[in-house]
N, C-alpha and C. Protein backbone atom coordinates (compact mmCIF):
# COMPACT_ATOMS: atom_id res chain seq x y z
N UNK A 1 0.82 -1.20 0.00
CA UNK A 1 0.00 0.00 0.00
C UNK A 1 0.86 1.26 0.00
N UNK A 2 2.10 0.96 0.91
CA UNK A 2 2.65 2.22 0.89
C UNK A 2 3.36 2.87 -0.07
N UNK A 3 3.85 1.61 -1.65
CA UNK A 3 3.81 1.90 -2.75
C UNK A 3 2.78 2.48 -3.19
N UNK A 4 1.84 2.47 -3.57
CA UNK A 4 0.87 3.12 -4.56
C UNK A 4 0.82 4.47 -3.92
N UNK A 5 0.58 4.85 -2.36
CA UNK A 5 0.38 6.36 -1.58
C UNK A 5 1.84 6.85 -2.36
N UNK A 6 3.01 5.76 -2.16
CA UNK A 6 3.70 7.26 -2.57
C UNK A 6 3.95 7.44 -4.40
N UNK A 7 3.40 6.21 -4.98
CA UNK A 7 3.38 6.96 -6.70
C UNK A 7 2.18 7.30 -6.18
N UNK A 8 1.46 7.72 -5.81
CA UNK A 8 0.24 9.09 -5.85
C UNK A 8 0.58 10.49 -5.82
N UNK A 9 1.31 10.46 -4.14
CA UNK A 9 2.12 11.92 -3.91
C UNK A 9 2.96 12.26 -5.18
N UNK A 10 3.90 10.76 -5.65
CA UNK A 10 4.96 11.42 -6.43
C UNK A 10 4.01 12.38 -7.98
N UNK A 11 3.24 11.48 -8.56
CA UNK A 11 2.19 12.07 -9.46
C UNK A 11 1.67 13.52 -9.48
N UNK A 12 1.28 13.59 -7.42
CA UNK A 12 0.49 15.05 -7.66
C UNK A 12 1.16 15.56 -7.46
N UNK A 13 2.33 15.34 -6.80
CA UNK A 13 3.50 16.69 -7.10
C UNK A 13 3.93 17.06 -8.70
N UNK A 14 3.86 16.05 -9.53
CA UNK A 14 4.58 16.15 -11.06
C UNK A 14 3.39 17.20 -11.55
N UNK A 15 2.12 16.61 -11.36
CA UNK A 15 1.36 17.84 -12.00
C UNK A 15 0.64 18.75 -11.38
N UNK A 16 1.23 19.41 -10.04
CA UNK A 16 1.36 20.54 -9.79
C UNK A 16 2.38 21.68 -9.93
N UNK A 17 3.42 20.43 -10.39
CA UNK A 17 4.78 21.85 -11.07
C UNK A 17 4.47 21.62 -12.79
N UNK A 18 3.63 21.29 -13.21
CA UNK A 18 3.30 21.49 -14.15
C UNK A 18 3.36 23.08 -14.79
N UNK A 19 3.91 24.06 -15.05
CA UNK A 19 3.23 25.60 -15.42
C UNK A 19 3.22 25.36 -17.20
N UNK A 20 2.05 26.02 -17.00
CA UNK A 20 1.47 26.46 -18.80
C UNK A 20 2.56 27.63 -19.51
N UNK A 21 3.47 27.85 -20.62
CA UNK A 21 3.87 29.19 -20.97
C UNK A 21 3.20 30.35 -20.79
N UNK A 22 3.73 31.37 -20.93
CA UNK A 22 2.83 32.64 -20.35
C UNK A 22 2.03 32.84 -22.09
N UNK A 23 2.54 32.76 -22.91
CA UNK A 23 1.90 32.80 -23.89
C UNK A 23 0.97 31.92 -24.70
N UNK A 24 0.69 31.15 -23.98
CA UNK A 24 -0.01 29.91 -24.33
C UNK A 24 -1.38 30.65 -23.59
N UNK A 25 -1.12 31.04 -21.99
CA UNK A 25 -2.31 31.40 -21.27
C UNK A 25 -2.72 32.59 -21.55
N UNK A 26 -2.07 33.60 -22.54
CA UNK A 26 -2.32 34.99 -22.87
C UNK A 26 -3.20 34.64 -24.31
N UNK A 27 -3.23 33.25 -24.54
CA UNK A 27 -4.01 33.19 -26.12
C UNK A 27 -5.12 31.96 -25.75
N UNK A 28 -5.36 31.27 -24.89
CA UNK A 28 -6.30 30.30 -24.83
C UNK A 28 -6.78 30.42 -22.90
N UNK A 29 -8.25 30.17 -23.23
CA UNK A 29 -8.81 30.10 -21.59
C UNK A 29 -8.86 28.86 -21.39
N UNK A 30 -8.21 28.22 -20.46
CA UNK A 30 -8.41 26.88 -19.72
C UNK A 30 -10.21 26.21 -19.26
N UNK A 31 -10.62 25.39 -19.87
CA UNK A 31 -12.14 25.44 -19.72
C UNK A 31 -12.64 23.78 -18.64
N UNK A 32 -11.32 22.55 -19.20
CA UNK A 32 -11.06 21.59 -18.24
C UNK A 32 -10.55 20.80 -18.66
N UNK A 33 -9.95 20.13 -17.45
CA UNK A 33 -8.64 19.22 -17.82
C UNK A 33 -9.16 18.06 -18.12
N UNK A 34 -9.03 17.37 -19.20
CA UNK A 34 -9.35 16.08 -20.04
C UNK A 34 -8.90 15.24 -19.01
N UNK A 35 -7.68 15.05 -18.92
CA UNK A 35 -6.45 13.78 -18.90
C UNK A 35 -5.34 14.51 -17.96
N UNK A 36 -4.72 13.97 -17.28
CA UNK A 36 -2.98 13.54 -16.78
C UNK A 36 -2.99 12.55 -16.36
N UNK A 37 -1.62 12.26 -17.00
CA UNK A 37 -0.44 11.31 -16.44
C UNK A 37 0.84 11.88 -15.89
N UNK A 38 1.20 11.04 -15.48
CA UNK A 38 3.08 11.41 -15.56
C UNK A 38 3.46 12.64 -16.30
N UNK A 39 3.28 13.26 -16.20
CA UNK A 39 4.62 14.29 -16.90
C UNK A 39 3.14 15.25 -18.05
N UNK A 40 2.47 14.32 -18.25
CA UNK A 40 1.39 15.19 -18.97
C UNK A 40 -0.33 16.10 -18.87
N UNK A 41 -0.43 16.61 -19.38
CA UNK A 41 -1.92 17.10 -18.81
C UNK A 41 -2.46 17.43 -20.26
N UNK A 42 -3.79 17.05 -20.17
CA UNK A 42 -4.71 17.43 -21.29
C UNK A 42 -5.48 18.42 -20.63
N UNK A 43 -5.87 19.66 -21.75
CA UNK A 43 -7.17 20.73 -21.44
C UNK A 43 -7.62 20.87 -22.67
N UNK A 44 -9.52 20.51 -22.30
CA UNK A 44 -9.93 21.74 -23.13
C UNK A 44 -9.95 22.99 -23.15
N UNK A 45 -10.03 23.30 -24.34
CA UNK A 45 -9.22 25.11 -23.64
C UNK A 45 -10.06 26.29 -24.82
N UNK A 46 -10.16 27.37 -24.50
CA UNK A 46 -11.26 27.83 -25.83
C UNK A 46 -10.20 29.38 -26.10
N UNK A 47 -9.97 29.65 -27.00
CA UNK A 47 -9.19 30.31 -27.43
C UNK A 47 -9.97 31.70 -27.32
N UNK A 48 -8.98 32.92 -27.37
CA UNK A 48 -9.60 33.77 -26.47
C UNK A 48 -10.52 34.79 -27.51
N UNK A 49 -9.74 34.82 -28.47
CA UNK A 49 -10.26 35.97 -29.85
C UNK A 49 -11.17 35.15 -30.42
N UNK A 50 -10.99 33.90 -31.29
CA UNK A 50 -12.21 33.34 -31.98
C UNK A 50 -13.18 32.45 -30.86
N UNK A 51 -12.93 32.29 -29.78
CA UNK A 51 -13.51 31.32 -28.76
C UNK A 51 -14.31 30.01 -29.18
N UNK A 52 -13.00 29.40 -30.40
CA UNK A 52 -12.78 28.11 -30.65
C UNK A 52 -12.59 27.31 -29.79
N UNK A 53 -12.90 26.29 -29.80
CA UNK A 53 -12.87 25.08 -28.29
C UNK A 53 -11.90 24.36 -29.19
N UNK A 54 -10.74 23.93 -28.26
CA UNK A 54 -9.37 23.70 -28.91
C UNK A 54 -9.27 22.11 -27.90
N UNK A 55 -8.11 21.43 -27.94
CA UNK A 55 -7.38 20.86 -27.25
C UNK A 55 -6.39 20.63 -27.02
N UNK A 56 -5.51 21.15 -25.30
CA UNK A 56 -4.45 20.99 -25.66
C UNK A 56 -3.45 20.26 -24.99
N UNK A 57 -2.41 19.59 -25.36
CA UNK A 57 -1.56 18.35 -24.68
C UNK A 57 -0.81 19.18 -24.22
N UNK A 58 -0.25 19.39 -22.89
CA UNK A 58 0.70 19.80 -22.70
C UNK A 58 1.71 18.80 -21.42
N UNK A 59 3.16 18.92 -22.05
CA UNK A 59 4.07 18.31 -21.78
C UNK A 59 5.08 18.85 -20.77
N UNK A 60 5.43 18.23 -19.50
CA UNK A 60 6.40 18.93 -18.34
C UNK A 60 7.95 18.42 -18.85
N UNK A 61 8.84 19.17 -19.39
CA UNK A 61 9.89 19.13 -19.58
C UNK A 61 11.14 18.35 -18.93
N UNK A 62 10.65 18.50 -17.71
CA UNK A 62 11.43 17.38 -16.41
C UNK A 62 11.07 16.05 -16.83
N UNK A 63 10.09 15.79 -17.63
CA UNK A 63 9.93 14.10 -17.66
C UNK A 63 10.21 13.79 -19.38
N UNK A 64 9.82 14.98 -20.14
CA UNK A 64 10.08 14.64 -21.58
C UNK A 64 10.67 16.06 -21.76
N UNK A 65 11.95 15.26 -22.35
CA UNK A 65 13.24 15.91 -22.70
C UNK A 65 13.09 16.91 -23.66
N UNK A 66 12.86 16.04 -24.70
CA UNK A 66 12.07 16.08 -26.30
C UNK A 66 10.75 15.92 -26.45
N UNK A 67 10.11 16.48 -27.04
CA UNK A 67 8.86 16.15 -27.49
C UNK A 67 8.60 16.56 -29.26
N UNK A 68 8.42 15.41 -29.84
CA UNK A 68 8.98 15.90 -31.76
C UNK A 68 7.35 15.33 -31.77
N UNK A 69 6.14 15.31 -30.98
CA UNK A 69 5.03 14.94 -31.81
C UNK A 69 4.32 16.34 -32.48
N UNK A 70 4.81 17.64 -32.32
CA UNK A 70 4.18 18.53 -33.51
C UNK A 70 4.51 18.78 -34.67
N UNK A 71 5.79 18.24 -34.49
CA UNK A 71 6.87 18.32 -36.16
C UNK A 71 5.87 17.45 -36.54
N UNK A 72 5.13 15.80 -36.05
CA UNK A 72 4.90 15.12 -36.85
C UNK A 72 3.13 15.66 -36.77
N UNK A 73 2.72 16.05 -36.16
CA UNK A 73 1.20 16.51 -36.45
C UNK A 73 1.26 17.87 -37.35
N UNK A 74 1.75 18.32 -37.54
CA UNK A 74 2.17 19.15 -38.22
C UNK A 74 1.76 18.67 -39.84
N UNK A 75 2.14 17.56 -40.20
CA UNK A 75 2.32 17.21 -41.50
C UNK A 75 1.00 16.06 -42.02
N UNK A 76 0.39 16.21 -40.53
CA UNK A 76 -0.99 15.06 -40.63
C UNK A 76 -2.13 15.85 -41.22
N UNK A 77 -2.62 15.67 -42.77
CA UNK A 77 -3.99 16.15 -43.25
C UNK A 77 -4.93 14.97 -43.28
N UNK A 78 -5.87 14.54 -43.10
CA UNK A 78 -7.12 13.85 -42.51
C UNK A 78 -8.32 14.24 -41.89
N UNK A 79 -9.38 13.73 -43.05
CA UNK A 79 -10.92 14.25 -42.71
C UNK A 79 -10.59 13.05 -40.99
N UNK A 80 -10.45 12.45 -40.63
CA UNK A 80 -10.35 11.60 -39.65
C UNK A 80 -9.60 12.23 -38.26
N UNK A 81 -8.66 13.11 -38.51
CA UNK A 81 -7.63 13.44 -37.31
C UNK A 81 -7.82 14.53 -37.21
N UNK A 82 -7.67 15.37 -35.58
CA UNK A 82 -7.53 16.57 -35.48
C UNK A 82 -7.01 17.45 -35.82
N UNK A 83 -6.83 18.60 -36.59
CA UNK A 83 -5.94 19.85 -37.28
C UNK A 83 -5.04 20.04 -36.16
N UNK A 84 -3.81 20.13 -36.44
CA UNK A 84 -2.42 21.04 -35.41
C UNK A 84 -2.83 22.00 -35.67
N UNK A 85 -2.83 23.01 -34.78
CA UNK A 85 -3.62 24.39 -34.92
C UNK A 85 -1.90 25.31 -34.32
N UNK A 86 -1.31 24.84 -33.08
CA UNK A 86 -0.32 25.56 -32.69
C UNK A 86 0.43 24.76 -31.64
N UNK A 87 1.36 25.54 -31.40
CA UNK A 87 2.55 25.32 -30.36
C UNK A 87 3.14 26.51 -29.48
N UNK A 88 2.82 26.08 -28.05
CA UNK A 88 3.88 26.83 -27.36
C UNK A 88 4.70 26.74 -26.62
N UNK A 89 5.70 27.08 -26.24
CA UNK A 89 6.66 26.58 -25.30
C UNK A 89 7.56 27.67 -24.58
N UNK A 90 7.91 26.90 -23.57
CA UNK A 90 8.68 27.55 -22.32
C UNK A 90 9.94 26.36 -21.86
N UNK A 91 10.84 27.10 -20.93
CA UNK A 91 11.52 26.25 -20.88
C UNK A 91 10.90 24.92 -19.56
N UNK A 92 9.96 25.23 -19.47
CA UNK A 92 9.48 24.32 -18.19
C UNK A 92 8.25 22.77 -19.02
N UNK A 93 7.67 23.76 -20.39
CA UNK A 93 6.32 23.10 -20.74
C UNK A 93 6.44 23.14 -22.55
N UNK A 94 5.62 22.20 -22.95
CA UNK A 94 5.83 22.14 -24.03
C UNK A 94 3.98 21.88 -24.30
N UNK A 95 3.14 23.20 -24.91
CA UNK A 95 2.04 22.67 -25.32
C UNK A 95 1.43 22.69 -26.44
N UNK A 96 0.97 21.77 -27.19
CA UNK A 96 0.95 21.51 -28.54
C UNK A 96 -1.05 21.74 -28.49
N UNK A 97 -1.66 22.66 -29.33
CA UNK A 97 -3.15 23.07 -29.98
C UNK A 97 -3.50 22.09 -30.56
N UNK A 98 -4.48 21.48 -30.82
CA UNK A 98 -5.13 20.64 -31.83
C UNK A 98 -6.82 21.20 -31.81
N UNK A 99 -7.33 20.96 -33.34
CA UNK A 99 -8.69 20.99 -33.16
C UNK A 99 -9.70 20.18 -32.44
N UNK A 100 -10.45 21.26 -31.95
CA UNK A 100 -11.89 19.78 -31.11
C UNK A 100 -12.41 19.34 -31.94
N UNK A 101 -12.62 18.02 -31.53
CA UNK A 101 -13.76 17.19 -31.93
C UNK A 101 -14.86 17.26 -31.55
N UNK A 102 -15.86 17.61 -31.86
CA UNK A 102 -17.51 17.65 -30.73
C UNK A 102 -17.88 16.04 -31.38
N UNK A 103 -17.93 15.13 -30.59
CA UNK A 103 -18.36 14.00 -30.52
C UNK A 103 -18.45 13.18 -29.15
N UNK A 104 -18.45 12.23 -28.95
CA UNK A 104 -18.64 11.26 -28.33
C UNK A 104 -17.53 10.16 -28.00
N UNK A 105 -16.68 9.85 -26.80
CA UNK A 105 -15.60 8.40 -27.04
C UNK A 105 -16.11 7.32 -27.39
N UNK A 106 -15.48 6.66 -28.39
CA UNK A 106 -16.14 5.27 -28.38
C UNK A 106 -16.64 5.01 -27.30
N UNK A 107 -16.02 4.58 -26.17
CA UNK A 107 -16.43 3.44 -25.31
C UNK A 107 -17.41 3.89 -24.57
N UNK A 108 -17.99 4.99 -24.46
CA UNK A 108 -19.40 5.64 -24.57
C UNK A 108 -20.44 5.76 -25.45
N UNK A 109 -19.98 6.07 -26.75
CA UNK A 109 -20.82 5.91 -27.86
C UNK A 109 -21.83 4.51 -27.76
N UNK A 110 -20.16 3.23 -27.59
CA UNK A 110 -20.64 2.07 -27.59
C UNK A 110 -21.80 1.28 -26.58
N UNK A 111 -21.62 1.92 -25.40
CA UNK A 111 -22.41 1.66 -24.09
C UNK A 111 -23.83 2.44 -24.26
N UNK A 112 -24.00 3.39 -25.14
CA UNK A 112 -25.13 4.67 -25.05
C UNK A 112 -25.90 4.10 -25.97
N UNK A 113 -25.50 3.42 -27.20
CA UNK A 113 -26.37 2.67 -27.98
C UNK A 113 -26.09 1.23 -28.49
N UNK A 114 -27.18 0.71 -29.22
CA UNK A 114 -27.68 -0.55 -29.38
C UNK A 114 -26.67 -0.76 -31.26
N UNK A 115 -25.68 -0.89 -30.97
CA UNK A 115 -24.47 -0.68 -32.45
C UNK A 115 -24.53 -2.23 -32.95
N UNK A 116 -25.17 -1.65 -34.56
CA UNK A 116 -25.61 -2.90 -35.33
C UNK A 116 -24.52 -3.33 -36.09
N UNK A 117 -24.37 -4.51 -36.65
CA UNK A 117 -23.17 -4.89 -36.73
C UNK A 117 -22.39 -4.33 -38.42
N UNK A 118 -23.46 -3.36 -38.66
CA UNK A 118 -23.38 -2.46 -40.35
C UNK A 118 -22.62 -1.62 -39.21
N UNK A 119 -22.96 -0.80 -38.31
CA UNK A 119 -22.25 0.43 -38.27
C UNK A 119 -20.94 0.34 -37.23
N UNK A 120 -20.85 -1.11 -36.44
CA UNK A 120 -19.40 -1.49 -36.02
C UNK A 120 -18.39 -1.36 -37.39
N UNK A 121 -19.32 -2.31 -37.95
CA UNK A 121 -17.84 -2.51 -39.42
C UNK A 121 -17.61 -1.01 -39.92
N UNK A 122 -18.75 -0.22 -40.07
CA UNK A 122 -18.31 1.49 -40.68
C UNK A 122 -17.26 2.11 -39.61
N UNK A 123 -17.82 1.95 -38.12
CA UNK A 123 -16.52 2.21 -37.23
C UNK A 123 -15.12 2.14 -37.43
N UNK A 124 -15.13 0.80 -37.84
CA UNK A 124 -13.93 0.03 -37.48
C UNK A 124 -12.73 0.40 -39.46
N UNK A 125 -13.83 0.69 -40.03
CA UNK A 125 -13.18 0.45 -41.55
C UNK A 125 -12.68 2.38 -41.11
N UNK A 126 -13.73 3.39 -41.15
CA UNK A 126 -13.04 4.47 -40.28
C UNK A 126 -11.84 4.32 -39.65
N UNK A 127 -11.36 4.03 -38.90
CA UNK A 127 -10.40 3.86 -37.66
C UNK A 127 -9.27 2.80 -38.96
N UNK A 128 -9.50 1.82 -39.46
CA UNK A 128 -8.60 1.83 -40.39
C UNK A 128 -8.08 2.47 -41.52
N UNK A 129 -8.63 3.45 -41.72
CA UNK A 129 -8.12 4.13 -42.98
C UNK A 129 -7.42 5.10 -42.37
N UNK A 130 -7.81 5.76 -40.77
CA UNK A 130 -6.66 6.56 -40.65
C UNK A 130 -5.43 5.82 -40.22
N UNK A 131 -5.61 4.99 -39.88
CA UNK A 131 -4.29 3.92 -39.54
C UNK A 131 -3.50 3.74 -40.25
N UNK A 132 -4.10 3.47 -41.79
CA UNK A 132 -3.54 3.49 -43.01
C UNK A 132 -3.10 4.44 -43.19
N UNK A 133 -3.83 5.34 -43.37
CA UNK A 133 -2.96 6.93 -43.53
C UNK A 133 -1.53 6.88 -42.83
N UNK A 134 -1.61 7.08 -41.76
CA UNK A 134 -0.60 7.13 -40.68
C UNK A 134 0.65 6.74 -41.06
N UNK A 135 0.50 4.97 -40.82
CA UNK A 135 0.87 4.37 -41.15
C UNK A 135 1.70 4.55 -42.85
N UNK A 136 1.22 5.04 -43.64
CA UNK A 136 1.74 5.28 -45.16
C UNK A 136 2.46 6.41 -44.91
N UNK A 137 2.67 7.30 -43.79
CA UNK A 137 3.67 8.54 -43.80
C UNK A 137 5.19 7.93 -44.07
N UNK A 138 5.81 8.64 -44.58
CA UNK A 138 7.53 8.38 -44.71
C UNK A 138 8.06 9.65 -43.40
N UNK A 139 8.97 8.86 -42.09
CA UNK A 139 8.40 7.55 -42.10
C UNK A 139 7.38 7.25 -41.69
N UNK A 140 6.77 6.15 -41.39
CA UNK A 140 5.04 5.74 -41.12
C UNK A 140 4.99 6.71 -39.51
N UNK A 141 4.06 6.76 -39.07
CA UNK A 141 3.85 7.28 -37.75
C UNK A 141 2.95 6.13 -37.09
N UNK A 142 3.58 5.47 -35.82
CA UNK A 142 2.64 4.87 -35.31
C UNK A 142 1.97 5.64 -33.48
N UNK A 143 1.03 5.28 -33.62
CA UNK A 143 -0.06 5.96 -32.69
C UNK A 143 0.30 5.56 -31.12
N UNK A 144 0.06 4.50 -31.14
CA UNK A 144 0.51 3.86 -30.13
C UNK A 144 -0.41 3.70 -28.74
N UNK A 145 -1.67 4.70 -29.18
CA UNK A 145 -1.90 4.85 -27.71
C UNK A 145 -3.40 4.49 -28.41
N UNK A 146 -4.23 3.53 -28.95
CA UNK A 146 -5.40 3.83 -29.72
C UNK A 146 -6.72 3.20 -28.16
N UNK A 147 -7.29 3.50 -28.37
CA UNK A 147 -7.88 2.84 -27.17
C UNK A 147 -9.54 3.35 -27.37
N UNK A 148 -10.39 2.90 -26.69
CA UNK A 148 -11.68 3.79 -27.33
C UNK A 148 -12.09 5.05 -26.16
N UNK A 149 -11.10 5.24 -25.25
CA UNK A 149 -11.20 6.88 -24.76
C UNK A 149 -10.72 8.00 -26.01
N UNK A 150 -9.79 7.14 -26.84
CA UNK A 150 -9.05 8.10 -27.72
C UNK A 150 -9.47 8.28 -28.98
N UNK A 151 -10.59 7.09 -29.13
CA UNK A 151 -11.67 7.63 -30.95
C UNK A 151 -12.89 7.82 -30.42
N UNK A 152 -12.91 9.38 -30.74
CA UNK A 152 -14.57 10.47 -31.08
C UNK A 152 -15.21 9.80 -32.03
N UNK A 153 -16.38 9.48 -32.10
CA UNK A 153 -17.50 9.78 -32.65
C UNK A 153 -18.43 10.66 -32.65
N UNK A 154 -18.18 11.21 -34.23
CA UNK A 154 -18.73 12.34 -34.46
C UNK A 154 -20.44 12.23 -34.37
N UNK A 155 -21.42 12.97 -34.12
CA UNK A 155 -22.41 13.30 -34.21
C UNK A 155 -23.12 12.58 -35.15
N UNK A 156 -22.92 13.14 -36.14
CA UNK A 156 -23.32 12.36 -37.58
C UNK A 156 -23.08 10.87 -37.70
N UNK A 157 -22.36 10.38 -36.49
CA UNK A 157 -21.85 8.80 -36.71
C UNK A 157 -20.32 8.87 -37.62
C-alpha cells in the first residue's frame, strides 16, 4: 500500500509543477482538464479571440526531454484526425493546440447505444483508414496509444 500512496504523492507533485507558458495562457482560456499522467496534462481550452474550443496536450519538460510529436502533427492532413492548430513553449512546458472534436468516445458511444453490426464494421473500416494513412507517412507514424477513450465519434456517426 505504501507503494501506490507514494506513486500518488509522487504524481500530484509532477502535475502541480506542471506551469502552462505565459503565452499559451495569454491566447487560450483553460475550460477543463481532459487527462494527466506522468509528466502530462490534457485541457480543453477555448481560445480567447475566436472562442474556438481547442485541445491541448501539454508536456512537463522534467519528464520529456524532447517532445517531436508537432513536427509530426504538423504534417498530418485527414478528414479523420484533429488539425495542429499551434505550439507553445517555455523552458518548463511544451504545449501543442489541436482541433476539437464535438463528438462522443467510443467506449461511450458504444455503451449509449444498441451498435448494429453495419455500423461497427463502418466504425472500425473508419479507424482503419486513418491507420492506413498514418501508417503510409515516410516515415510511417505509429499511434501507439489507440484505445476507445481516444476515438470520437462524431455526431453524424
Amino acid at each position: 500500500m505504501n507503494e501506490i500512496q507514494n506513486a500518488i504523492k509522487e504524481l500530484s507533485t509532477v502535475i502541480k509543477e506542471i506551469t502552462l507558458p505565459a503565452s499559451f495562457l495569454e491566447s487560450y482560456d483553460l475550460l477543463e482538464c481532459l487527462s494527466h499522467s506522468h509528466g502530462t496534462e490534457t485541457y480543453l481550452v477555448q481560445h480567447k479571440g475566436s472562442k474556438n474550443l481547442c485541445v491541448a496536450k501539454c508536456y512537463d519538460r522534467k519528464i520529456y526531454k524532447t517532445v517531436n510529436e508537432s513536427g509530426i502533427l504538423k504534417s498530418l492532413r485527414h478528414k479523420g484526425l484533429p488539425a495542429f492548430l499551434d505550439e507553445y513553449q517555455d523552458d518548463a512546458t511544451v504545449c501543442i493546440v489541436r482541433e476539437y472534436i464535438e463528438g462522443t468516445p467510443l467506449y461511450k458511444y458504444a455503451a449509449e447505444y444498441s451498435l448494429s453490426e453495419a455500423k461497427i464494421i463502418a466504425l472500425c473500416a473508419e479507424i482503419c483508414d486513418i491507420l492506413t494513412y498514418i501508417h503510409g507517412q515516410t516515415p510511417p507514424v505509429i499511434h501507439r496509444d489507440i484505445k476507445p477513450q481516444n476515438v470520437i465519434v462524431k455526431e453524424d456517426g
